[in-house]
C-alpha atoms as a PDB file:
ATOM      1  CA  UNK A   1     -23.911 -34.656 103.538  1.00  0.00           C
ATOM      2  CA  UNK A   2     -27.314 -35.840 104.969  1.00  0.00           C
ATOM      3  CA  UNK A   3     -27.384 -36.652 108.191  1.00  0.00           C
ATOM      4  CA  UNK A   4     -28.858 -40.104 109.185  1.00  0.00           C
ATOM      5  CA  UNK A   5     -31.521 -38.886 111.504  1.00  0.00           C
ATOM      6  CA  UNK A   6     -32.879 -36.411 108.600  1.00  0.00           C
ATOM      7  CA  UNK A   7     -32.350 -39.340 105.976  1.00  0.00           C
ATOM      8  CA  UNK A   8     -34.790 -41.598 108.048  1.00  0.00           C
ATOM      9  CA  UNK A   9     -37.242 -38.829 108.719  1.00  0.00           C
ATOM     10  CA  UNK A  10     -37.542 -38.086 104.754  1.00  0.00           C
ATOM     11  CA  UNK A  11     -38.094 -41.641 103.831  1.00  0.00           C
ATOM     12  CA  UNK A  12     -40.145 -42.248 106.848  1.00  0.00           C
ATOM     13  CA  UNK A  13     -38.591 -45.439 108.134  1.00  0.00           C
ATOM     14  CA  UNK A  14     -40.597 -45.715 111.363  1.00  0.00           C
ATOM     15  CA  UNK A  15     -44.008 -46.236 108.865  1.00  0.00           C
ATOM     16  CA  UNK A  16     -41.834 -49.688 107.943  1.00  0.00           C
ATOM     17  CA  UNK A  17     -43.355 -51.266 111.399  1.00  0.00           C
ATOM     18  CA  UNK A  18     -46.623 -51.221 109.011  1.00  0.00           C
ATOM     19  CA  UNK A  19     -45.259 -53.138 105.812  1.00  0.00           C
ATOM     20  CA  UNK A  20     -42.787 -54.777 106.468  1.00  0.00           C
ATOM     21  CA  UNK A  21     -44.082 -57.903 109.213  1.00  0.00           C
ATOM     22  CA  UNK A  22     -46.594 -58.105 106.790  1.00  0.00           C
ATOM     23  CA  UNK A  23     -44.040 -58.641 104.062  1.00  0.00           C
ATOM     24  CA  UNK A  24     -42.438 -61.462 106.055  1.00  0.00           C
ATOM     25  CA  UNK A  25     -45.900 -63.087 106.711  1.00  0.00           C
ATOM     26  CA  UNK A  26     -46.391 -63.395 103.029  1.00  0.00           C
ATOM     27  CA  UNK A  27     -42.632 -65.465 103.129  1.00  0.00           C
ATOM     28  CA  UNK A  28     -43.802 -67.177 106.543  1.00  0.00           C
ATOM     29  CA  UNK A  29     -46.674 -68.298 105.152  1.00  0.00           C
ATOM     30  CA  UNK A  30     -44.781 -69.681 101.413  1.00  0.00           C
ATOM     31  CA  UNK A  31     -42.210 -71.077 103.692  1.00  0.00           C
ATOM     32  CA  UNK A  32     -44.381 -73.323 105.823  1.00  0.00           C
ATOM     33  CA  UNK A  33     -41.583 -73.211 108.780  1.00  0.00           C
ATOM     34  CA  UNK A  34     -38.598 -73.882 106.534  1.00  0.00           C
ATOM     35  CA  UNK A  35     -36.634 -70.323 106.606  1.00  0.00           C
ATOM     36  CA  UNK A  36     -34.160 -69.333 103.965  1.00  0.00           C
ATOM     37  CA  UNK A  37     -32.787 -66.494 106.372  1.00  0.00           C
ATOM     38  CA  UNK A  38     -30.499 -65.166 102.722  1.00  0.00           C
ATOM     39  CA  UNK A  39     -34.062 -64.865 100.914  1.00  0.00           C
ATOM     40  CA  UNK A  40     -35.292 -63.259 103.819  1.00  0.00           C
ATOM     41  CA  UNK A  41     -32.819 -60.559 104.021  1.00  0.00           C
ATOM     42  CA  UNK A  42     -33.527 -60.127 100.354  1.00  0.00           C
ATOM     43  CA  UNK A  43     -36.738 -59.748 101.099  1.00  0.00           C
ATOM     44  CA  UNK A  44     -36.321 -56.816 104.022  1.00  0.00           C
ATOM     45  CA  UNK A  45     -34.182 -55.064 101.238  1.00  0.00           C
ATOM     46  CA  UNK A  46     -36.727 -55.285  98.376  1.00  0.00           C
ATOM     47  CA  UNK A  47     -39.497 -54.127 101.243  1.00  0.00           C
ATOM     48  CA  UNK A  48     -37.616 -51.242 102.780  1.00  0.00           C
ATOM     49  CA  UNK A  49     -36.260 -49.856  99.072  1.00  0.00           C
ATOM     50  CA  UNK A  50     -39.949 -50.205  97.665  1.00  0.00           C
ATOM     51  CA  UNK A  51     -41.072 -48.147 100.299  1.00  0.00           C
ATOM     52  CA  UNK A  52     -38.432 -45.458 100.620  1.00  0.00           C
ATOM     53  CA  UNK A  53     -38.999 -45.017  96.577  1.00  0.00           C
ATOM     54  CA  UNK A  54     -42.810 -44.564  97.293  1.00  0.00           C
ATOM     55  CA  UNK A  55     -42.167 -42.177 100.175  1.00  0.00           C
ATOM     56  CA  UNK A  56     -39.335 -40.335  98.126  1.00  0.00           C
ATOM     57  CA  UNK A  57     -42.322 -40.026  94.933  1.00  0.00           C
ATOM     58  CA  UNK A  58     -44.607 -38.881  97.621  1.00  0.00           C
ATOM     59  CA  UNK A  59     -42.125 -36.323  99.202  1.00  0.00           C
ATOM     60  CA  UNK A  60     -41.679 -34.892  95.267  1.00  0.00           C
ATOM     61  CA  UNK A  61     -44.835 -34.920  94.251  1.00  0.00           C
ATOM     62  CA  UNK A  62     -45.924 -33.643  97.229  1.00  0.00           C
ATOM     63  CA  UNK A  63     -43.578 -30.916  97.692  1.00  0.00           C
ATOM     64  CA  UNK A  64     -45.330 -27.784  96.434  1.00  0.00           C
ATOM     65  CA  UNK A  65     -48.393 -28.376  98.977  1.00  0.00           C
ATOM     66  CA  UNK A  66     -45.774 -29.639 101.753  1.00  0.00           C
ATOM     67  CA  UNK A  67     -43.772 -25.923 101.749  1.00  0.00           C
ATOM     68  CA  UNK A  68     -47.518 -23.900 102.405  1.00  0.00           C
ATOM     69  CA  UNK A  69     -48.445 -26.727 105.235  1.00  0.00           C
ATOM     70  CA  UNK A  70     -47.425 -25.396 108.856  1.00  0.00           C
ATOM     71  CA  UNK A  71     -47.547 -29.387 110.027  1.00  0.00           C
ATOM     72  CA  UNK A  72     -44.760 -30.076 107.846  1.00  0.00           C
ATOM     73  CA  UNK A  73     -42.640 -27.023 107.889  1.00  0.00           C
ATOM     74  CA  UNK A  74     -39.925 -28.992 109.411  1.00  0.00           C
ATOM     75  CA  UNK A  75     -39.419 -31.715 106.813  1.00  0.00           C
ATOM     76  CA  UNK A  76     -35.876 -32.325 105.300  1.00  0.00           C
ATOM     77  CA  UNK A  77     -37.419 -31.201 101.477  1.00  0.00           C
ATOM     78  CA  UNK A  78     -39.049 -28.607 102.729  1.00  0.00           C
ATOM     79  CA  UNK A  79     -36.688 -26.629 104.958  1.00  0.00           C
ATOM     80  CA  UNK A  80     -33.692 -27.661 102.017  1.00  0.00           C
ATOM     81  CA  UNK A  81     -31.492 -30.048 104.321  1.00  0.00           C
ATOM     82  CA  UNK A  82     -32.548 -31.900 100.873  1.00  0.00           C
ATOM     83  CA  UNK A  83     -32.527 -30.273  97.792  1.00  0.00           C
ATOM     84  CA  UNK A  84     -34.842 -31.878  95.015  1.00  0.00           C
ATOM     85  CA  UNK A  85     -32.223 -32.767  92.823  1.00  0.00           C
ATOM     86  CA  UNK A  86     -30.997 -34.944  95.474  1.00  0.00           C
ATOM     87  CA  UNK A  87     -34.088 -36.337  96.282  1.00  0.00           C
ATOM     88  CA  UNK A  88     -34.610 -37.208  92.683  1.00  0.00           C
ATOM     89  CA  UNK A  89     -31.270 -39.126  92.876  1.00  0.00           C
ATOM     90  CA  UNK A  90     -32.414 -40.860  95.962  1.00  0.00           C
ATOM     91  CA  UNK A  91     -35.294 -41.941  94.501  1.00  0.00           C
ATOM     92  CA  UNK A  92     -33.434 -43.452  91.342  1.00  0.00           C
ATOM     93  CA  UNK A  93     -31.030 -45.243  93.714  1.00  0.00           C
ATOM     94  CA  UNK A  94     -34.262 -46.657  95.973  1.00  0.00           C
ATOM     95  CA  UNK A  95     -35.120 -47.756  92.604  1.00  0.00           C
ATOM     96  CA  UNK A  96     -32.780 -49.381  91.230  1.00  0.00           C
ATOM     97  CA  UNK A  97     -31.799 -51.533  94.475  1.00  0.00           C
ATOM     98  CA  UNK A  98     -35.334 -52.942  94.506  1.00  0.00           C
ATOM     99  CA  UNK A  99     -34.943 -54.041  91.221  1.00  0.00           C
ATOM    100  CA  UNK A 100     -31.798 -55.557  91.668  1.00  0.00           C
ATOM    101  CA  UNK A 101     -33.526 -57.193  94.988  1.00  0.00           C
ATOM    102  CA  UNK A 102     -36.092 -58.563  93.542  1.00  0.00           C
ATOM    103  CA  UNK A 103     -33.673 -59.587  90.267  1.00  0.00           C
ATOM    104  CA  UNK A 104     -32.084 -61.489  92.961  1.00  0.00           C
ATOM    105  CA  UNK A 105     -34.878 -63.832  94.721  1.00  0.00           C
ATOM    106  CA  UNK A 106     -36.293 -65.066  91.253  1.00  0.00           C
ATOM    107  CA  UNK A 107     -37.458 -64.400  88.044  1.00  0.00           C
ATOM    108  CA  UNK A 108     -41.142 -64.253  88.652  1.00  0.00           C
ATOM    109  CA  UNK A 109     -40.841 -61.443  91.326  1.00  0.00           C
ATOM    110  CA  UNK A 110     -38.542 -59.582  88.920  1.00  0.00           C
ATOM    111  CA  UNK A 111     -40.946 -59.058  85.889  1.00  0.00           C
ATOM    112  CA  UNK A 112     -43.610 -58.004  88.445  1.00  0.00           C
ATOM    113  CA  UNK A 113     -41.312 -55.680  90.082  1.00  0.00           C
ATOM    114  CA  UNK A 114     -42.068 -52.867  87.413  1.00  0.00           C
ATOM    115  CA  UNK A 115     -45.894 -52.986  88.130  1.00  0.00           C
ATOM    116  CA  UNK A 116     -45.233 -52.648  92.222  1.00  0.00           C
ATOM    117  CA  UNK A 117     -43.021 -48.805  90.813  1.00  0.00           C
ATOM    118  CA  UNK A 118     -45.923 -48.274  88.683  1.00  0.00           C
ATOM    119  CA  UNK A 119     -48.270 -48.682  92.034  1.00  0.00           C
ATOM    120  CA  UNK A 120     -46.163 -46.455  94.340  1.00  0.00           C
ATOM    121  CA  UNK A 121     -45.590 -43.575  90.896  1.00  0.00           C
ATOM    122  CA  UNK A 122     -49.439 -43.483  90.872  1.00  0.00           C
ATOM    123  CA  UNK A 123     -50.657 -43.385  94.155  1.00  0.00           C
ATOM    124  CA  UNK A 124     -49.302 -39.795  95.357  1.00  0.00           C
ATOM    125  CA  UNK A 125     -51.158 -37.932  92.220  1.00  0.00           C
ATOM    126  CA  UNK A 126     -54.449 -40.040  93.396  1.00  0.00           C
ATOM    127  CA  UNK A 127     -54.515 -37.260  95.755  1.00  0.00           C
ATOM    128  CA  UNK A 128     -56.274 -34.832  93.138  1.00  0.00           C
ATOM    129  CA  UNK A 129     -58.512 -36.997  91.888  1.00  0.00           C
ATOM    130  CA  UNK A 130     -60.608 -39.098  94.726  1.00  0.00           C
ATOM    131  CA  UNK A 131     -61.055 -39.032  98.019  1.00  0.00           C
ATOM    132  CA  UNK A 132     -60.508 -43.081  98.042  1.00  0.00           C
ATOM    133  CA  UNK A 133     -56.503 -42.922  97.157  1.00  0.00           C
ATOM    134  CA  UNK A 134     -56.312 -44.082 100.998  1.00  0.00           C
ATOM    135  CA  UNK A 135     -57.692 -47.859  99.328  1.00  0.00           C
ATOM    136  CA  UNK A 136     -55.217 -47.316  96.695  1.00  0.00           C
ATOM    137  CA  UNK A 137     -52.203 -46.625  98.956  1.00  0.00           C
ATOM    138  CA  UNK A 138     -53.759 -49.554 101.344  1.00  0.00           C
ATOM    139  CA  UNK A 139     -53.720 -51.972  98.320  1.00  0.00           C
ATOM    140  CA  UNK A 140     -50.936 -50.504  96.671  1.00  0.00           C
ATOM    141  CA  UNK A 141     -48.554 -51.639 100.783  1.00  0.00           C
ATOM    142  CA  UNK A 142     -50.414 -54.361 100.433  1.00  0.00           C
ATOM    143  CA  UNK A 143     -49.317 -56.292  97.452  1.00  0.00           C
ATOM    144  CA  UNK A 144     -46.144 -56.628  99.864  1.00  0.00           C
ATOM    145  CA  UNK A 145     -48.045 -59.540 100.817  1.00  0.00           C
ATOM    146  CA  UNK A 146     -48.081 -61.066  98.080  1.00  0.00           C
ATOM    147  CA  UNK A 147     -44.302 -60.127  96.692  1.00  0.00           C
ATOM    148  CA  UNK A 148     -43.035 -61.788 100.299  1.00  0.00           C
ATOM    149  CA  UNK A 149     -44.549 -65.400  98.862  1.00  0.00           C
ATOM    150  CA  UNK A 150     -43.785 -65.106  95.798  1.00  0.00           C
ATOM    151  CA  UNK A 151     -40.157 -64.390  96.643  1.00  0.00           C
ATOM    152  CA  UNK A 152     -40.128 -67.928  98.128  1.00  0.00           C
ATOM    153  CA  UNK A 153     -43.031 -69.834  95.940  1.00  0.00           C
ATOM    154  CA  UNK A 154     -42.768 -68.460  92.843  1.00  0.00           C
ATOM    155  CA  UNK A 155     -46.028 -69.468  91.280  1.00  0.00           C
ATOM    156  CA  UNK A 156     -48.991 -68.010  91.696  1.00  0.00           C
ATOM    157  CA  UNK A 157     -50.714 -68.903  95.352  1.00  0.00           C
ATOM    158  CA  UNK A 158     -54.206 -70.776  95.222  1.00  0.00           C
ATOM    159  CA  UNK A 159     -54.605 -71.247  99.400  1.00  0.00           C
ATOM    160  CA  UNK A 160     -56.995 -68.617  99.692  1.00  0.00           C
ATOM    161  CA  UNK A 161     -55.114 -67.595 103.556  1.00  0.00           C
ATOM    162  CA  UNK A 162     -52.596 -65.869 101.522  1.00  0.00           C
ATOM    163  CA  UNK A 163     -55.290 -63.823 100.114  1.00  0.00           C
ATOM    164  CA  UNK A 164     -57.075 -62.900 102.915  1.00  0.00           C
ATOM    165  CA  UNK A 165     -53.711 -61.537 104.315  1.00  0.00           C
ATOM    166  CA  UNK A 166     -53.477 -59.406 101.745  1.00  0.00           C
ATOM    167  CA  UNK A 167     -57.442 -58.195 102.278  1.00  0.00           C
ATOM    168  CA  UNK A 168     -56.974 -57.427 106.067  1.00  0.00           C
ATOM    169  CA  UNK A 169     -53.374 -55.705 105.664  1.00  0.00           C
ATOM    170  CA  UNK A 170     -54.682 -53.424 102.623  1.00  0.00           C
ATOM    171  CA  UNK A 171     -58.230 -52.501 104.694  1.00  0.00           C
ATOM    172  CA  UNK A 172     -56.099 -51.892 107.961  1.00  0.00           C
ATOM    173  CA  UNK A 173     -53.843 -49.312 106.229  1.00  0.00           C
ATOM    174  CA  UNK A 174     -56.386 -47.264 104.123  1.00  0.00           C
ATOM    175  CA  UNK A 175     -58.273 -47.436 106.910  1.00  0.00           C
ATOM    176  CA  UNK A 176     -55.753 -45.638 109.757  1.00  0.00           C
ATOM    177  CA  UNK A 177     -54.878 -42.982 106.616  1.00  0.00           C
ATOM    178  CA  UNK A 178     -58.043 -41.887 106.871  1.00  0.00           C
ATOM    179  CA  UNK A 179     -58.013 -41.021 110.356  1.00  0.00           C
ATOM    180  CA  UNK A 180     -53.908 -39.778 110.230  1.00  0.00           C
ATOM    181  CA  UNK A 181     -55.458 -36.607 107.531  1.00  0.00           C
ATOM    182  CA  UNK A 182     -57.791 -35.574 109.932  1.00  0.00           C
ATOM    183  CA  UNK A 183     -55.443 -32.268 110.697  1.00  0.00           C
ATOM    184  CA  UNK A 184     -54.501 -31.243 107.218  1.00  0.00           C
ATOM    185  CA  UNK A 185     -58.379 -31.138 106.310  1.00  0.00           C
ATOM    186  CA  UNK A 186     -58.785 -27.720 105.998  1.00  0.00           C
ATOM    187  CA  UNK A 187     -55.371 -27.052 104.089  1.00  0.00           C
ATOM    188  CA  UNK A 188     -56.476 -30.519 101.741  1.00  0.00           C
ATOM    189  CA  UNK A 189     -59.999 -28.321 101.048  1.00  0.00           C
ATOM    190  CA  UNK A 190     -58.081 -24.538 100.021  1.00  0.00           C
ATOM    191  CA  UNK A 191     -55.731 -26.769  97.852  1.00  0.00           C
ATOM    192  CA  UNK A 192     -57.820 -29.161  96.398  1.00  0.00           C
ATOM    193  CA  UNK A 193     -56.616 -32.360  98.020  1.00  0.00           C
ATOM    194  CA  UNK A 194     -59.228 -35.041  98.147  1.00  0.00           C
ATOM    195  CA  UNK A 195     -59.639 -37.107 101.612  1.00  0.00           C
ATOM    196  CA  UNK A 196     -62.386 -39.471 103.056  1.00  0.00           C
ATOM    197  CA  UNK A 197     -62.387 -36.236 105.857  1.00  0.00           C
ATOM    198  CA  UNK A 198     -62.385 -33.511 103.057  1.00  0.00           C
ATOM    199  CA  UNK A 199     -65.325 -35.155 100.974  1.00  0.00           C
ATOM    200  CA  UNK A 200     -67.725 -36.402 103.817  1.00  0.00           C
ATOM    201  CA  UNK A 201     -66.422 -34.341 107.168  1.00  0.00           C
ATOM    202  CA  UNK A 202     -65.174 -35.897 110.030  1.00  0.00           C
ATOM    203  CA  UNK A 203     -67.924 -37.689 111.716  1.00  0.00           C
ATOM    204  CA  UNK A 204     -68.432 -39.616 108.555  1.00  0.00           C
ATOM    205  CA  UNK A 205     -65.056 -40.168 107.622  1.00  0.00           C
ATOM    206  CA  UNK A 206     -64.593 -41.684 110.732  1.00  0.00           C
ATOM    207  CA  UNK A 207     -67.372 -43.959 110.791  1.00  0.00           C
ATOM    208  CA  UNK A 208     -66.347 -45.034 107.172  1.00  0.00           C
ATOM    209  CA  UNK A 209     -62.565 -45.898 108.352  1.00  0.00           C
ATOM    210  CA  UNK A 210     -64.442 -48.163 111.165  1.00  0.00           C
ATOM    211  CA  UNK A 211     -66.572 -49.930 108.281  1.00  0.00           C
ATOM    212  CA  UNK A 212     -63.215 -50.344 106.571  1.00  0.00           C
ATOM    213  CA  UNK A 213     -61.546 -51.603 109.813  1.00  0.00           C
ATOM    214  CA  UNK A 214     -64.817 -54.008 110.953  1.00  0.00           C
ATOM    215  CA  UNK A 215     -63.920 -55.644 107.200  1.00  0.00           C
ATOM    216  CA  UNK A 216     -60.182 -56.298 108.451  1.00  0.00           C
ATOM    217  CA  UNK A 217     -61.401 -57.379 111.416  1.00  0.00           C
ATOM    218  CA  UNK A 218     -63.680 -60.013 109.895  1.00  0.00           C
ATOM    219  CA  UNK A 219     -60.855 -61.081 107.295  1.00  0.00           C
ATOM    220  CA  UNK A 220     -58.314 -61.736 110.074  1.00  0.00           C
ATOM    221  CA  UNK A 221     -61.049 -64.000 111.757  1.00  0.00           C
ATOM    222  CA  UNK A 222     -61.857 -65.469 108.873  1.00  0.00           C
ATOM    223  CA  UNK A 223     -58.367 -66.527 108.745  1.00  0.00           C
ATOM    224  CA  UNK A 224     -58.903 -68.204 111.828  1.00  0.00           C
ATOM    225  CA  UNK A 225     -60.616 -70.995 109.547  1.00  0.00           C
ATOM    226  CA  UNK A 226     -57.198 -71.978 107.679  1.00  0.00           C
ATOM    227  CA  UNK A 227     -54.776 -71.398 110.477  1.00  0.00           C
ATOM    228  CA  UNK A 228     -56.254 -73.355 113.601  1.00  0.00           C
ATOM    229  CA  UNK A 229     -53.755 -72.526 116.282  1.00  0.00           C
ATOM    230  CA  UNK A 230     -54.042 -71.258 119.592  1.00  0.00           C
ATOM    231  CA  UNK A 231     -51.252 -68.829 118.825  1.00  0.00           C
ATOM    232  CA  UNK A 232     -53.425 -67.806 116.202  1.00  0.00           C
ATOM    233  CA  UNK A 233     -56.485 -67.744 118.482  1.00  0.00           C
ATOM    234  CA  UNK A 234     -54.541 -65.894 121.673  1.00  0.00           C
ATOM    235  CA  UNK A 235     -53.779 -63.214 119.072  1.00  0.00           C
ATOM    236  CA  UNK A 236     -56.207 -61.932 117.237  1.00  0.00           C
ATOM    237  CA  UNK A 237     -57.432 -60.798 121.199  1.00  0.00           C
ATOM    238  CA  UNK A 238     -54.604 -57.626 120.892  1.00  0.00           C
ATOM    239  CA  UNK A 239     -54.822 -57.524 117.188  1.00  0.00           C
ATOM    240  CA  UNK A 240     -58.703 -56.664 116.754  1.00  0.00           C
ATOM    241  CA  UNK A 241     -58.498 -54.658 120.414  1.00  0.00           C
ATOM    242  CA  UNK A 242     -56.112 -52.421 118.813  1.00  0.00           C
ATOM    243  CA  UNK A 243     -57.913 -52.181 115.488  1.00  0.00           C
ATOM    244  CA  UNK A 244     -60.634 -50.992 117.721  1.00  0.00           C
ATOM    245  CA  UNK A 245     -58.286 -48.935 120.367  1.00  0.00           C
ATOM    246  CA  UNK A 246     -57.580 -46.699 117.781  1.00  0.00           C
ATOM    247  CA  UNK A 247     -60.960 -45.749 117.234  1.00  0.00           C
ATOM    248  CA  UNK A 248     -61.835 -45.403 120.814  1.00  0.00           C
ATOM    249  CA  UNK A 249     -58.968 -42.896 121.647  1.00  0.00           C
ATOM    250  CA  UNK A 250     -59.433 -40.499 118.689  1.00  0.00           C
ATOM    251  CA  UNK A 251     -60.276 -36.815 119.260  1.00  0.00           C
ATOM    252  CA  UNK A 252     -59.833 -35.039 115.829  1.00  0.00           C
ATOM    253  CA  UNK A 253     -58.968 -31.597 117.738  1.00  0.00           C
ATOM    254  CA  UNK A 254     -56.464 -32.875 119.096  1.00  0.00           C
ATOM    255  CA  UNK A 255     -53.498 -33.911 117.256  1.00  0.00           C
ATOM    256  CA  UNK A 256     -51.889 -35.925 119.863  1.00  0.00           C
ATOM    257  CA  UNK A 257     -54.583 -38.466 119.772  1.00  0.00           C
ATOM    258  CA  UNK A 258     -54.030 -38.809 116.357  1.00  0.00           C
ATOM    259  CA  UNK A 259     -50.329 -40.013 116.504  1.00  0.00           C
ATOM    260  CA  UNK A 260     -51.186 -42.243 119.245  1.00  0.00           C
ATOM    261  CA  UNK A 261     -53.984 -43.666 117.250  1.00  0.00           C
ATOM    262  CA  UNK A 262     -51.625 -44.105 113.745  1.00  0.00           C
ATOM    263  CA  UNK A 263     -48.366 -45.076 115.416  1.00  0.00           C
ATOM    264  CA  UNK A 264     -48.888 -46.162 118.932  1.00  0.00           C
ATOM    265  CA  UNK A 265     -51.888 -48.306 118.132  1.00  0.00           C
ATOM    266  CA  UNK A 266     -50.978 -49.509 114.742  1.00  0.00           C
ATOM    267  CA  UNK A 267     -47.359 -50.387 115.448  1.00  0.00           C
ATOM    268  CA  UNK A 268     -47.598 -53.640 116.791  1.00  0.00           C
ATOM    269  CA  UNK A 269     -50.597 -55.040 115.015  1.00  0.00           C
ATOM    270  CA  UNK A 270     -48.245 -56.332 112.059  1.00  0.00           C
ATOM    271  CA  UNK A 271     -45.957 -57.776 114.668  1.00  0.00           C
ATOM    272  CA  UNK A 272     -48.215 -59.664 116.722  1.00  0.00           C
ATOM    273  CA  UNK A 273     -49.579 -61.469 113.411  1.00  0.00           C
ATOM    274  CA  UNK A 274     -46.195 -62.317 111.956  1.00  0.00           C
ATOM    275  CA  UNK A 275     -45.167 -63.808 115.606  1.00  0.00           C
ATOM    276  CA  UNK A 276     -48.601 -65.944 115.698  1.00  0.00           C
ATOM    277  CA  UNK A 277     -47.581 -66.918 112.375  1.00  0.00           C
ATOM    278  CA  UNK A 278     -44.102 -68.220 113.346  1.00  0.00           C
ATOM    279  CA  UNK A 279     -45.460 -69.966 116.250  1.00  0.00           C
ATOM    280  CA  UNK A 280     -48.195 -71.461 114.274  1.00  0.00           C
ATOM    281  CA  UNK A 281     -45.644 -72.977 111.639  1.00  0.00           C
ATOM    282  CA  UNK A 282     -43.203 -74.254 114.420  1.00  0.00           C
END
């Protein structure tokens, strides 16, 4: 029997904080302030089962490189607390409750469902083959934006706020990957693992994830333009200060800085747009 602890370290349930307000924003924003809490709860399903299928792909795919990599000598697949066939059967039953999820909010969301799988099947094998996957995997969270409106509009959005939502949450997360490989660089180069930080070095790759994160910072003030509130307004002062706070704390020797940069930055920039959002709306 897996233990709970180890169950939410292999499908990485803290990472959620990144996803899943952004998920909700895409409902806020379909919902214009009048809240379907069932669909909601729907949605937080659909979100959380998406993801723990990607992750459990990732942890599969990823497993041959994972056992050789000090860093994660401690994960539940690779010390055996969870064998592979049962992480193949966790993966079908992530699976199959997303489906039934998104079976459940409406028709539309259910015959794109397959092509969100598709996304999250793809984007761990990415990892041979370009050192932009972090974009892909960005995009690929992303569209988490879009399933949250769709789950409560069901037609395809036109307003282009919804769009630029999806722009700024995409950029934000392929941007922060980049800097969260920085200490599996050399390991990525011996086994052929392509990175931002394995194809142009550190310096660079850093400067490229703050291009990438100047974009998302110019797409959530953009936003400014469709949603005029002060909430709004008030902020996007913490949001882009974090976006650049994670920059500005980064030392790539040292690992800590790192975490705090990925985590303790990035966890509450989702949060504090989904709460301007709610205010906005009220």
């Amino acid at each position: 029997m897996i233990s709970l602890r180890k169950f939410l370290e292999y499908v990485k349930f803290e990472h959620t904080v990144f996803d899943l307000p952004f998920v909700w924003s895409g409902a806020v924003i379909a919902s214009q302030g009048e809240y379907n809490l069932l669909s909601f709860l729907i949605i937080t399903v659909a979100a959380v089962s998406a993801r723990a299928t990607a992750m459990s792909v990732n942890r599969i795919l990823g497993k041959k490189y994972d056992v050789i990599n000090p860093r994660k000598k401690t994960w539940p697949l690779v010390t055996g607390v969870i064998k592979g066939s049962t992480a193949v059967q966790l993966t079908i039953v992530f699976a199959v409750i997303f489906e039934v999820s998104a079976y459940l909010l409406n028709r539309l969301v259910f015959l794109l469902s397959p092509i969100v799988l598709l996304l999250f099947l793809t984007d761990p094998l990415l990892k041979k083959y370009t050192p932009w996957r972090h974009l892909y995997m960005g995009f690929t969270i992303g569209v988490g934006v879009l399933g949250g409106y769709l789950a409560i509009m069901p037609v395809i959005p036109t307003s282009p706020e919804i769009y630029l939502v999806f722009l700024a949450s995409s950029l934000w997360i392929g941007g922060f990957d980049m800097i969260y490989v920085i200490p599996d660089i050399e390991f990525d180069r011996i086994n052929g693992l392509k990175t931002v930080m394995t194809r142009y070095g550190v310096k660079k790759g850093l400067a490229i994830s703050a291009v990438v994160h100047a974009v998302t910072a110019l797409a959530f003030l953009v936003l400014a333009l469709y949603i005029r509130s002060i909430w709004y307004y008030l902020m996007l002062v913490p949001i882009i200060g974090l976006i650049l706070f994670q920059h500005v704390i980064v030392k790539p020797g040292d690992e800590r800085s790192i975490r705090m940069s990925f985590l303790g930055a990035n966890a509450f920039i989702g949060f504090l747009f989904l709460i301007a959002l709610i205010l906005y709306y009220l």
